[in-house]
Protein backbone atom coordinates (compact mmCIF):
# COMPACT_ATOMS: atom_id res chain seq x y z
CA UNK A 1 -22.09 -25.67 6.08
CA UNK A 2 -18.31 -27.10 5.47
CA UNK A 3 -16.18 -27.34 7.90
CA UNK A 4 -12.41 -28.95 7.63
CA UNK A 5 -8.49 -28.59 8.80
CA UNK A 6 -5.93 -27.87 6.22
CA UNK A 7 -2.11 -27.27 6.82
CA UNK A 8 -0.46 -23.34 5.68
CA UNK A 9 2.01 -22.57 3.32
CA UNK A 10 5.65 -20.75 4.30
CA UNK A 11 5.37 -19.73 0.32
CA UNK A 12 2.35 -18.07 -0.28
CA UNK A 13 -1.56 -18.07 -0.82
CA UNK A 14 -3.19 -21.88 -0.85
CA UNK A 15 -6.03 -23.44 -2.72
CA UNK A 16 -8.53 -24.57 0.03
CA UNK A 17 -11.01 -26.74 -2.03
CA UNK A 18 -14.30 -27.29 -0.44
CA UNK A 19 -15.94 -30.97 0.00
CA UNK A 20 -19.23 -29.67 -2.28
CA UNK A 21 -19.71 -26.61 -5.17
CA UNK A 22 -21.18 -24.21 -3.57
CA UNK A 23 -23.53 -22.01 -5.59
CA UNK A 24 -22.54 -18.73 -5.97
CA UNK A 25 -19.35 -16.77 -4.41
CA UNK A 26 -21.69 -14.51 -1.17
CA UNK A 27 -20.90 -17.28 1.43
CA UNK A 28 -18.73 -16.87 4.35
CA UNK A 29 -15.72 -18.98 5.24
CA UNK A 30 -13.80 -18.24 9.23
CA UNK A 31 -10.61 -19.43 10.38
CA UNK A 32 -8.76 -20.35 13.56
CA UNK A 33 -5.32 -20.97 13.39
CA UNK A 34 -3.62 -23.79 15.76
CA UNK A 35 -1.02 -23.48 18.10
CA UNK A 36 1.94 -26.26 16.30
CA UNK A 37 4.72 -24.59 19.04
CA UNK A 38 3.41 -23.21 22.26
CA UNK A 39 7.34 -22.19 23.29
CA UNK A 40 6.75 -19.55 20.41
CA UNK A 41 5.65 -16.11 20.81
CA UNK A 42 3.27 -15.85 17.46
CA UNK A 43 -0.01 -14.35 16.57
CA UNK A 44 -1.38 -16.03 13.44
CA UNK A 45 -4.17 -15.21 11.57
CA UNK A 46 -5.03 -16.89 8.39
CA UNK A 47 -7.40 -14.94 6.22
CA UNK A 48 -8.79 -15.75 2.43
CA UNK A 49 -7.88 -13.43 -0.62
CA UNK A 50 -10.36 -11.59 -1.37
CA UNK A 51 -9.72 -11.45 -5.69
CA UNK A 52 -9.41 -15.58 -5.11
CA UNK A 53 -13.08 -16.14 -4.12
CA UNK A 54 -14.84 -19.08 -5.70
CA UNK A 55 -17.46 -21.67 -6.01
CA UNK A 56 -15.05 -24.57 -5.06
CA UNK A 57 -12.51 -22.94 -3.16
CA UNK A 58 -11.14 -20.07 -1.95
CA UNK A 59 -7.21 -18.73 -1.95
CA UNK A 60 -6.51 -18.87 2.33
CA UNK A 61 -3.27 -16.66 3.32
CA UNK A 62 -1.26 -18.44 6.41
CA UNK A 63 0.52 -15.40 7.73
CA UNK A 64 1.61 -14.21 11.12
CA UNK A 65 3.10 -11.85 13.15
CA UNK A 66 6.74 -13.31 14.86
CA UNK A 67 7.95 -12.38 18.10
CA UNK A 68 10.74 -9.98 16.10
CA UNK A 69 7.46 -8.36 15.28
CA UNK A 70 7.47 -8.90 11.45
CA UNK A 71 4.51 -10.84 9.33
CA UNK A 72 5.95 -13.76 7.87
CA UNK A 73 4.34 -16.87 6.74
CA UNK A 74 3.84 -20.42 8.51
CA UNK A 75 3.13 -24.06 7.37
CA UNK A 76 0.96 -24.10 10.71
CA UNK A 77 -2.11 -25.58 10.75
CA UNK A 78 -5.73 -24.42 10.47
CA UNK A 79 -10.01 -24.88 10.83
CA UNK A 80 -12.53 -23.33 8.15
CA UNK A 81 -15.61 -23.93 8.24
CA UNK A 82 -18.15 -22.13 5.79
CA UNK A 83 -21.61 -21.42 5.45
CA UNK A 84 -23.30 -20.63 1.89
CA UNK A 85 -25.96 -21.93 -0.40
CA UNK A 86 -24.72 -25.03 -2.33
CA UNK A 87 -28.06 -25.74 -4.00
């Protein structure tokens, strides 16, 4: 298990590296985004690429849905943690 905070990206997809290789590509990685501006109306919900899935680290997408509604990306803050075979 891994386990870590990591700021988004208004541009795109970001390289999450992990602390330690893991062994193969089948382990799972979850996210919770955190709340940077409670006077917002937001719903964000960071997710990993599934075509950028590797041994040391995974492509995480920071997008959200505004209050307009329309997905758009945010710089906002998030936890992983993931679970896999490493050895």
């Amino acid at each position: 298990m891994q386990w870590g905070t990591r700021a988004g990206a208004t541009g795109g997809a970001i390289s999450l590296y992990f602390p330690t290789t893991f062994y193969n590509t089948d382990y799972n990685i979850y996210f919770t985004g955190a709340v940077n501006n409670t006077s917002e109306s937001f719903i964000y919900a960071p997710g990993y690429d599934l075509n950028g899935k590797y041994t040391s680290y995974c492509k995480v997408l920071t997008r959200g849905i505004n209050s307009t509604p329309a997905i758009v990306w945010t710089g906002w803050n998030f936890t992983w943690f993931a679970i896999g075979r490493w050895k």
